[in-house]
Each structure stands twice: as C-alpha cells, then as structure tokens.
C-alpha atoms as a PDB file:
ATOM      1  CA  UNK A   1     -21.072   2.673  -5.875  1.00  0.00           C
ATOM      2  CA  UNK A   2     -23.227   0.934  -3.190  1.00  0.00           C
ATOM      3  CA  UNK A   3     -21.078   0.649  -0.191  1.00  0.00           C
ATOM      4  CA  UNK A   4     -22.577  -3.285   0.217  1.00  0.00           C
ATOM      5  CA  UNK A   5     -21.033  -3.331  -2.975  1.00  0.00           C
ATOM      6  CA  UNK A   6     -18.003  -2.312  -2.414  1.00  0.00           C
ATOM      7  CA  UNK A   7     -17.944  -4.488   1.018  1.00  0.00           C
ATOM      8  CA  UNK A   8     -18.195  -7.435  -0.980  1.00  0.00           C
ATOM      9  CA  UNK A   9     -15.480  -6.253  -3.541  1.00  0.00           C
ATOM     10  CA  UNK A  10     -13.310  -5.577  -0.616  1.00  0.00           C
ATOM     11  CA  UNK A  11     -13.193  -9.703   0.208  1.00  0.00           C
ATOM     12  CA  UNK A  12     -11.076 -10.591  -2.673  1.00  0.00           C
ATOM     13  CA  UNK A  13      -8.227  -9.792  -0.149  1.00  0.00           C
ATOM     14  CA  UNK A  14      -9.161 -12.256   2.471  1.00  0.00           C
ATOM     15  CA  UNK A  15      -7.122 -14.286  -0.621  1.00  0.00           C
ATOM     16  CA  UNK A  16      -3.993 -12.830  -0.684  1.00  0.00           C
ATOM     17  CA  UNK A  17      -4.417 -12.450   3.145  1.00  0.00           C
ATOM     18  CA  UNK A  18      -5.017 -16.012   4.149  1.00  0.00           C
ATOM     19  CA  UNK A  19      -1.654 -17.051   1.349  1.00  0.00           C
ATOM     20  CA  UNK A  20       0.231 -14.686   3.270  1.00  0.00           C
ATOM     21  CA  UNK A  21      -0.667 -16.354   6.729  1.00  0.00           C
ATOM     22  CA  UNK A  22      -0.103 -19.875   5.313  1.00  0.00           C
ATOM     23  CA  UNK A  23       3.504 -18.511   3.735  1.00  0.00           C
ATOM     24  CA  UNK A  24       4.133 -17.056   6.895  1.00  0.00           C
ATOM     25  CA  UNK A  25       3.502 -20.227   8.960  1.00  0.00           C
ATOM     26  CA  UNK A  26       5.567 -22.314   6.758  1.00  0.00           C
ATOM     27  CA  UNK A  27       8.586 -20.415   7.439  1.00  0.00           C
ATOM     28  CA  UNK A  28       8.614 -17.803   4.236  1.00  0.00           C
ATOM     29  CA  UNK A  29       9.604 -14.663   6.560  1.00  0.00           C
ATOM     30  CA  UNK A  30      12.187 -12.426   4.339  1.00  0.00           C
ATOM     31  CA  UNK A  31       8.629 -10.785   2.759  1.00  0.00           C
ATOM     32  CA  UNK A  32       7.291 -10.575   6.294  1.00  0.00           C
ATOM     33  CA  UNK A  33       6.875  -7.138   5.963  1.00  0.00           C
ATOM     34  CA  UNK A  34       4.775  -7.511   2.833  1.00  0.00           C
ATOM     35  CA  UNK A  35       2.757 -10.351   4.021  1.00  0.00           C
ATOM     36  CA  UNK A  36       2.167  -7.794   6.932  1.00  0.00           C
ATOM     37  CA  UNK A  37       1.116  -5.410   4.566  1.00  0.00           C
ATOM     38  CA  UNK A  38      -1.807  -6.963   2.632  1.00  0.00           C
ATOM     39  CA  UNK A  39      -3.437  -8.570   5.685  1.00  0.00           C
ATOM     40  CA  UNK A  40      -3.361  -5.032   7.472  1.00  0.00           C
ATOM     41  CA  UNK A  41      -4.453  -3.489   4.393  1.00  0.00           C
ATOM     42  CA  UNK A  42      -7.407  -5.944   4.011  1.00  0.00           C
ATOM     43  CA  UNK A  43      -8.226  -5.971   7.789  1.00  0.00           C
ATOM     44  CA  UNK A  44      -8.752  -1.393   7.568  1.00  0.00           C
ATOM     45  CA  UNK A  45     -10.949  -1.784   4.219  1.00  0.00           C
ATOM     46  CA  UNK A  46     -12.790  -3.981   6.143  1.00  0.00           C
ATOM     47  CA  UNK A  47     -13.322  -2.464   9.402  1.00  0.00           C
ATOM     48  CA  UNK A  48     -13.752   1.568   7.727  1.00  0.00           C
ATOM     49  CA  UNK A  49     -16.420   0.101   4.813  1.00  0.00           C
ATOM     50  CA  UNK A  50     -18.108  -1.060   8.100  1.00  0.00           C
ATOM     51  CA  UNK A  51     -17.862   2.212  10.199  1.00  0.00           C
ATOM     52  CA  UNK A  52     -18.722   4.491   6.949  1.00  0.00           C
ATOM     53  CA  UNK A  53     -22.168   2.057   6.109  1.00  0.00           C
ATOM     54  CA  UNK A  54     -22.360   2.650  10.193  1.00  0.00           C
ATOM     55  CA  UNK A  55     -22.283   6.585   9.682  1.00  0.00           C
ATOM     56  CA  UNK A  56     -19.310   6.610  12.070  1.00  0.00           C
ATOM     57  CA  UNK A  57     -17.051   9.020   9.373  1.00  0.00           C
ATOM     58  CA  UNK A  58     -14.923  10.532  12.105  1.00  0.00           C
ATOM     59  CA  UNK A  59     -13.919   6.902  13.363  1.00  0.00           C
ATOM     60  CA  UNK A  60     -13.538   5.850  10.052  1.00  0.00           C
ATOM     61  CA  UNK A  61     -11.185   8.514   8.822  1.00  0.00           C
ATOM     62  CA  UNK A  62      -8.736   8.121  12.447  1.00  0.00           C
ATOM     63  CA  UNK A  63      -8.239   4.564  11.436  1.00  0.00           C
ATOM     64  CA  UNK A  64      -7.610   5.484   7.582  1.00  0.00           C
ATOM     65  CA  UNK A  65      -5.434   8.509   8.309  1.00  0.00           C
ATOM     66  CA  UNK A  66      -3.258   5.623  10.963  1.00  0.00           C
ATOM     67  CA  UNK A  67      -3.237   3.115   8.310  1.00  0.00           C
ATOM     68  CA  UNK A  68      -1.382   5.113   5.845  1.00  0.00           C
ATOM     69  CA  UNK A  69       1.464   6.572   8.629  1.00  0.00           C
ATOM     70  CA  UNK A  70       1.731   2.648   9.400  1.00  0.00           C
ATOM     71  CA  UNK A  71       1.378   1.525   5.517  1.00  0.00           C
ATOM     72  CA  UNK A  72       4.297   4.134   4.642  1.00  0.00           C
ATOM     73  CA  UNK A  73       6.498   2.551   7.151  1.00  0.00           C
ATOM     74  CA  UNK A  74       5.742  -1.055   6.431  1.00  0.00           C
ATOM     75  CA  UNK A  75       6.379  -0.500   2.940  1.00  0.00           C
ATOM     76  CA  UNK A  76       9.341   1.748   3.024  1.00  0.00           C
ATOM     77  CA  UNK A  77      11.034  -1.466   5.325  1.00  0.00           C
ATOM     78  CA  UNK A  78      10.229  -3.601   2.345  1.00  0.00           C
ATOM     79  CA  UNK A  79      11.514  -1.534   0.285  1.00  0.00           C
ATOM     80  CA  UNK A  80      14.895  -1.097   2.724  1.00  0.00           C
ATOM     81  CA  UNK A  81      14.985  -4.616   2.603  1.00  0.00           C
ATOM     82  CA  UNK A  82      15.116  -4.932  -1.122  1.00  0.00           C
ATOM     83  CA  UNK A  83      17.636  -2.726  -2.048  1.00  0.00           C
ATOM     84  CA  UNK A  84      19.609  -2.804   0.975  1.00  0.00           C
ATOM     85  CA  UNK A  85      18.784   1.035   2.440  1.00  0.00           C
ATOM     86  CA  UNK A  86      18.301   0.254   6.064  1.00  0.00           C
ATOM     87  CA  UNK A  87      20.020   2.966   7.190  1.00  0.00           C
ATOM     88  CA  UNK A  88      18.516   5.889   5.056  1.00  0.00           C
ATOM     89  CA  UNK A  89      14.940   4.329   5.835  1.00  0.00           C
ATOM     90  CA  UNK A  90      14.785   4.760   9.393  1.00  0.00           C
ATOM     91  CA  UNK A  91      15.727   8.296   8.780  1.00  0.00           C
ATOM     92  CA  UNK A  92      12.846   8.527   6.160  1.00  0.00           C
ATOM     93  CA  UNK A  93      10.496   6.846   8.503  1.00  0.00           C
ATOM     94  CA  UNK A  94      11.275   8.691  11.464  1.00  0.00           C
ATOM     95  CA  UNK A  95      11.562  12.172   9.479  1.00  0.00           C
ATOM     96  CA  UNK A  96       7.487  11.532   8.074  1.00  0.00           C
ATOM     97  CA  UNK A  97       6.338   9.885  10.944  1.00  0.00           C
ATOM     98  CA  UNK A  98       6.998  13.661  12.260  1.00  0.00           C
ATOM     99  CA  UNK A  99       5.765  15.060   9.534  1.00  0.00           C
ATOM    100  CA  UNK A 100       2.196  12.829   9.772  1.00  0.00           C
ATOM    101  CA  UNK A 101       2.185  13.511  13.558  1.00  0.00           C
ATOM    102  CA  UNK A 102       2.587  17.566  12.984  1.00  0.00           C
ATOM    103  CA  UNK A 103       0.120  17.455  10.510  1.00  0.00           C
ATOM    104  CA  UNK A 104      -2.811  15.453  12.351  1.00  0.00           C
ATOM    105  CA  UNK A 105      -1.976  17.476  15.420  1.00  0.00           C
ATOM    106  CA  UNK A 106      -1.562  21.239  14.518  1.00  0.00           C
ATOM    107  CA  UNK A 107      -2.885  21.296  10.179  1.00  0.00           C
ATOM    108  CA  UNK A 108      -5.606  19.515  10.975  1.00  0.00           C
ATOM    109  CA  UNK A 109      -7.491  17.246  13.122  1.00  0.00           C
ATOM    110  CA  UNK A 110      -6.817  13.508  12.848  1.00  0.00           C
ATOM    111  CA  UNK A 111     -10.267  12.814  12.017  1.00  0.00           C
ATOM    112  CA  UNK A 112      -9.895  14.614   9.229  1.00  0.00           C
ATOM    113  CA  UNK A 113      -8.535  13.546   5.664  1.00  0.00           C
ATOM    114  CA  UNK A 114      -5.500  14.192   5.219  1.00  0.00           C
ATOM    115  CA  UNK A 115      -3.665  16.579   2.446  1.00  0.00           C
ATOM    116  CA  UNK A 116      -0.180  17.122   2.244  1.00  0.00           C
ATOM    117  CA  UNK A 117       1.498  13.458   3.956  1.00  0.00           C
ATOM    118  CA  UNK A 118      -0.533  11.649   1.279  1.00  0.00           C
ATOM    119  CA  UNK A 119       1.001  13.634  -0.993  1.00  0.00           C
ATOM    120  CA  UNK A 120       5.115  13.646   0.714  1.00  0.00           C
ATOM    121  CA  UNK A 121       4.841   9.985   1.171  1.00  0.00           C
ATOM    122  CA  UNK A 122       3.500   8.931  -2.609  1.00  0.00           C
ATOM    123  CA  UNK A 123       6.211  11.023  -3.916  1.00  0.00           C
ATOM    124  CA  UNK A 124       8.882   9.345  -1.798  1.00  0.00           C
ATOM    125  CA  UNK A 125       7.374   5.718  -2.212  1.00  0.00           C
ATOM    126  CA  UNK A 126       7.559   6.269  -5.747  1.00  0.00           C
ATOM    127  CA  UNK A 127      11.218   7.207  -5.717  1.00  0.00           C
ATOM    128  CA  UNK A 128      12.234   4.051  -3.644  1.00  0.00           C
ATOM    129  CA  UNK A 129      10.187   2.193  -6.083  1.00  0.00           C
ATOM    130  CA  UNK A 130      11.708   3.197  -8.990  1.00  0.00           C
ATOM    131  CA  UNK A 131      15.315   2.731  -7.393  1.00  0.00           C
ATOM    132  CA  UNK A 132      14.620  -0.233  -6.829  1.00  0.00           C
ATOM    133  CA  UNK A 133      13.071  -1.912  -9.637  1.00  0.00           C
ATOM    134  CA  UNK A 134      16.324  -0.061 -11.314  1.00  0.00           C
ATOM    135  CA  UNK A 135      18.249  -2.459  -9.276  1.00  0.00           C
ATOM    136  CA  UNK A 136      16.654  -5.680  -9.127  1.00  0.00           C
ATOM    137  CA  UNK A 137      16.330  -5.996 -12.930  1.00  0.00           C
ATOM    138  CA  UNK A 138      19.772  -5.491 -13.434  1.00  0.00           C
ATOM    139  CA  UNK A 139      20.653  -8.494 -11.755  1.00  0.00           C
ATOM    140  CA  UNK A 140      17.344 -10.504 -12.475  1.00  0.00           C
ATOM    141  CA  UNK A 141      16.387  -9.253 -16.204  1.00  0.00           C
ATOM    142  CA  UNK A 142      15.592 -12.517 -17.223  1.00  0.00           C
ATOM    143  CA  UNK A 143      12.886 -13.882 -15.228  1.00  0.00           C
ATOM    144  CA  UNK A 144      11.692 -10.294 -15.268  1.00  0.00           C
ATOM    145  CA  UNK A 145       7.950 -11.523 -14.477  1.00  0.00           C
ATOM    146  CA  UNK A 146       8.810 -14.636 -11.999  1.00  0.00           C
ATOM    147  CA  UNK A 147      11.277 -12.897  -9.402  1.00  0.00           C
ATOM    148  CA  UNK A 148       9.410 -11.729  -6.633  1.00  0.00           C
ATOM    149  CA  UNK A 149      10.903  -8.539  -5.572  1.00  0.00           C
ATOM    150  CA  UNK A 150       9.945  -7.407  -8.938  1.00  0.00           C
ATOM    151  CA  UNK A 151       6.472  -8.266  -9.381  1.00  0.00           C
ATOM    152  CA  UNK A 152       5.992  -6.797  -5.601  1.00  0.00           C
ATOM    153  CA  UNK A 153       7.768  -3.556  -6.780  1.00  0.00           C
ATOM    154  CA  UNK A 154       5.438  -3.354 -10.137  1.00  0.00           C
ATOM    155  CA  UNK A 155       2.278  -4.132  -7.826  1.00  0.00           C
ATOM    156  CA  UNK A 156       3.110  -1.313  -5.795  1.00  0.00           C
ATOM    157  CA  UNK A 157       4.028   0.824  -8.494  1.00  0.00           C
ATOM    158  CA  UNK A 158       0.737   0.233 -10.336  1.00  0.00           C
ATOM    159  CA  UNK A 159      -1.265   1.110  -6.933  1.00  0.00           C
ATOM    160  CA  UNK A 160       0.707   4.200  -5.814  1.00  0.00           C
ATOM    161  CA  UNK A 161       0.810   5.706  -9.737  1.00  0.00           C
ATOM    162  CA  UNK A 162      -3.239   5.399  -9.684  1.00  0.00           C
ATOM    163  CA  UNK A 163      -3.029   7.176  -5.975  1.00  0.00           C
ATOM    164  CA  UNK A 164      -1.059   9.618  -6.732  1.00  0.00           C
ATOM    165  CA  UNK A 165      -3.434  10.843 -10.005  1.00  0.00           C
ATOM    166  CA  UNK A 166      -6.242  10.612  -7.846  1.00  0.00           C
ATOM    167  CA  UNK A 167      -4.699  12.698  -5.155  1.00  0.00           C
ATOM    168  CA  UNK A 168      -3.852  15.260  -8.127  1.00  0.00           C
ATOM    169  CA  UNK A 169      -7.387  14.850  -8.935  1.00  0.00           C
ATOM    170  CA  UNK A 170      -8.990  15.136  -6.013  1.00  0.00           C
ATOM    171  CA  UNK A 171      -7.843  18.362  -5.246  1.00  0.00           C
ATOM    172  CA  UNK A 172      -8.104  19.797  -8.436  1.00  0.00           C
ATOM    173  CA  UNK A 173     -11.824  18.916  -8.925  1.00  0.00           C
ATOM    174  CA  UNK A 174     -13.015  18.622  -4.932  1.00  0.00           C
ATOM    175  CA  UNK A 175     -15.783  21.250  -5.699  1.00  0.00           C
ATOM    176  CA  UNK A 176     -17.247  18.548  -8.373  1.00  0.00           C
ATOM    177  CA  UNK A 177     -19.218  15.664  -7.068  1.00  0.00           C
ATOM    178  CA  UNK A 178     -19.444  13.661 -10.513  1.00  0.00           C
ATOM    179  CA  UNK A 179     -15.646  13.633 -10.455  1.00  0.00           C
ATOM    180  CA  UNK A 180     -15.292  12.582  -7.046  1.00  0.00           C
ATOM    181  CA  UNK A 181     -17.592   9.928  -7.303  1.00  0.00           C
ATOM    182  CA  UNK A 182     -15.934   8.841 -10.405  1.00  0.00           C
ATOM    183  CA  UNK A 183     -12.758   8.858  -9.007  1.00  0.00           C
ATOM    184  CA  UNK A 184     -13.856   6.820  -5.774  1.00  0.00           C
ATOM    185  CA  UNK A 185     -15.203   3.992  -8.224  1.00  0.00           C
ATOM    186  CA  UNK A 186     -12.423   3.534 -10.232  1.00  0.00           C
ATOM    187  CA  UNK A 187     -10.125   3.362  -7.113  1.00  0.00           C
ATOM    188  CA  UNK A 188     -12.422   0.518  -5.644  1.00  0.00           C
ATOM    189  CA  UNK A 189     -11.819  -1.175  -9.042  1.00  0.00           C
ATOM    190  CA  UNK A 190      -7.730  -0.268  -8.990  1.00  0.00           C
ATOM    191  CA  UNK A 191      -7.766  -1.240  -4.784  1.00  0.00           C
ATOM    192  CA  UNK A 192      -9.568  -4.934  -6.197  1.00  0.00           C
ATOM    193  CA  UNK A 193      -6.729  -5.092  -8.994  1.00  0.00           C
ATOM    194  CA  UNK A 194      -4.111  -5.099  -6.868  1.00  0.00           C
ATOM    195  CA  UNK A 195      -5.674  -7.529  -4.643  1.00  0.00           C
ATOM    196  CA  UNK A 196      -5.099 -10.031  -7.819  1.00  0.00           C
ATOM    197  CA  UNK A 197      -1.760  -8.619  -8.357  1.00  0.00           C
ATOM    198  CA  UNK A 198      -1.292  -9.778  -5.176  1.00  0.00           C
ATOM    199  CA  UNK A 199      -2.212 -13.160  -5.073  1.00  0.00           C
ATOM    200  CA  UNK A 200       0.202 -13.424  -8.465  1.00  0.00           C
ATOM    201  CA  UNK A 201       3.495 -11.905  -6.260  1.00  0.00           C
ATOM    202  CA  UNK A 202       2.529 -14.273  -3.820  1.00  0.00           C
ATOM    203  CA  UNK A 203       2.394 -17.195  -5.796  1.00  0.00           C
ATOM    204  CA  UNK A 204       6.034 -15.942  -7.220  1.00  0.00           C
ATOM    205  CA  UNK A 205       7.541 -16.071  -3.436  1.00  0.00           C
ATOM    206  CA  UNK A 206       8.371 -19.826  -3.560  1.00  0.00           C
ATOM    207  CA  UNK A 207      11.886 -19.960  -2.017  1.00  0.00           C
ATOM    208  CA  UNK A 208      12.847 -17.631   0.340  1.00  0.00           C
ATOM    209  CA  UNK A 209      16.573 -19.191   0.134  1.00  0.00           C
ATOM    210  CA  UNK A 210      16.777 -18.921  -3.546  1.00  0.00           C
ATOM    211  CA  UNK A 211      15.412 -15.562  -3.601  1.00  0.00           C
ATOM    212  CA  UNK A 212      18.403 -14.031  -1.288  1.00  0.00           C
ATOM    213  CA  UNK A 213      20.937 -16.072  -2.836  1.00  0.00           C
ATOM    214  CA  UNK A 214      19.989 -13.522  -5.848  1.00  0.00           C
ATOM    215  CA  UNK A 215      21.402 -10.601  -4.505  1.00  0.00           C
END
C-alpha cells in the first residue's frame, strides 16, 4: 500500500485523539493513562509514516522500537488500574523495561526491529487482558457492551490478538515478500479499526464517578 495512503488512513486517530484531550480537559482523568495512550499512539504513526516516505528507516525504527517499551508500560498501568495489580505491575514494568533495554543494547541495535520483546510483552499483555476482562464482567455482565473498562479491554484484545499472529507470521514467512506485504496491509486496516474502536470506548467513558463506584 502507498505510504500517502496509508498517511491519510493514519488520520482517523486525530479523532479519538482530540476526544481524549477534550475528556481530559473536562476533568475525566481515571482513563488518563488510556487517553495517553491513543494520542501517543497517533502522534508515532504520524511522525514514522513521515520519516519512512523521508527514507530515514533507521530514525524511524528508534522511535517505533521506544514507542512499544513506552506503549507496554502505559498499557500495563491501565491495566493495573483496572484490576487493582499495582504492585505486581511495577515489577512487570521494571522486569521488561530490562529486558527491552538488554535487547536494544547487546541483541541488537536499537535501530533495528525488534524480535523477542515484541514477542514477551504481547504474551504478557494478553494475560493481563484476559484477567481482567475475567474480572470486570463478573461484576458488570449486564451492560457488557456500555462499561468502559470492558470495551477498552476488548479493543485491546482485538489489536494485540491481530499483533501477535502477525508477529507469528512474520517470522515464519520473512523470506516471502508477498506475505509480508500482505501482512503490512491488513495491519494498516486492523491499526484503522481500532482507531474506531476507539472512538466507541471513548464515547462509553461518560462518568468517571459512576465508573469507580463499580468496583
């Protein structure tokens, strides 16, 4: 896919970016962490479509290789903050954060894509996930689609399950270009998904009060 293209597919999170600001603003801060989270998220597809149509790869691939040590954290914190784990996530977080920095320093260089974190922190992302949709829809089965620390949970979960077969993919099939490129498209398509996804668990954050009153 045309990178222009894929620019322009890219702005459909300057949506759920500019809600999050406003919710922000207005006081909404127990999802600050996930507000953080999309406009950080829109802000590095931005700035690496722009460095890649620029040629500047190894630039590119610093900032991309940062943004997932920094979306890890942000999202394990959520997480924390759903079900409570505070504790055992700064452990987590400080444990891979060791893990990414041992990687991009002695595996590999950090301008290089990276292997095995992507892999360590899908698989533990999709544990805490799991937990915790476990444990918000035992206490919120009814408005299954409304509450918003489920609809956040299933966003994630949709993004990180596509991830985590293209990771398989990837590395199973790296030698073949006409899978690569396939899988690069449909991720553009999965990354603009959740984008809308987004803008839904936004629009399902209404009361912060009400919302912490639930657990």
């Amino acid at each position: 896919m045309n990178i222009n293209v894929v620019f322009l597919l890219v702005q459909i999170g300057l949506i759920p970016s500019i809600i999050s600001l406003i919710k922000l603003f207005n006081g909404e801060k127990f999802y600050i962490t996930f507000y953080l989270y999309i406009v950080v998220s829109y802000l590095t597809e931005v700035i690496t479509n722009r460095l890649i149509n620029a040629k500047y790869f190894n630039v590119a691939n610093i900032i991309i290789n940062i943004f997932f040590l920094l979306e890890f954290t942000i999202l394990i914190i959520l997480i924390g903050k759903i079900i409570g784990h505070n504790k055992i996530n700064k452990i987590i977080i400080l444990t891979t954060t060791v893990f990414w920095i041992i990687e991009n320093t002695l595996l590999h260089k950090i301008h290089e894509a990276e292997k095995f974190f992507n892999v360590l922190s899908a698989i533990i992302l999709f544990y805490q996930i799991i937990l915790a949709l476990i444990l918000n829809i035992n206490k919120n089965y009814s408005s299954f689609f409304k509450e918003g620390n489920i609809v956040i949970l299933l966003t994630l979960l949709f993004n990180l399950s596509f991830r985590m077969l293209f990771e398989f993919l990837y590395y199973n099939y790296n030698g073949n270009t006409q899978v690569i490129d396939s899988i690069g498209n449909i991720n553009i398509l999965v990354n603009f998904s959740t984008n809308i996804l987004f803008i839904y668990c936004l629009s399902c954050i209404n009361n912060t009060k009400k919302l912490i009153s639930s657990f």
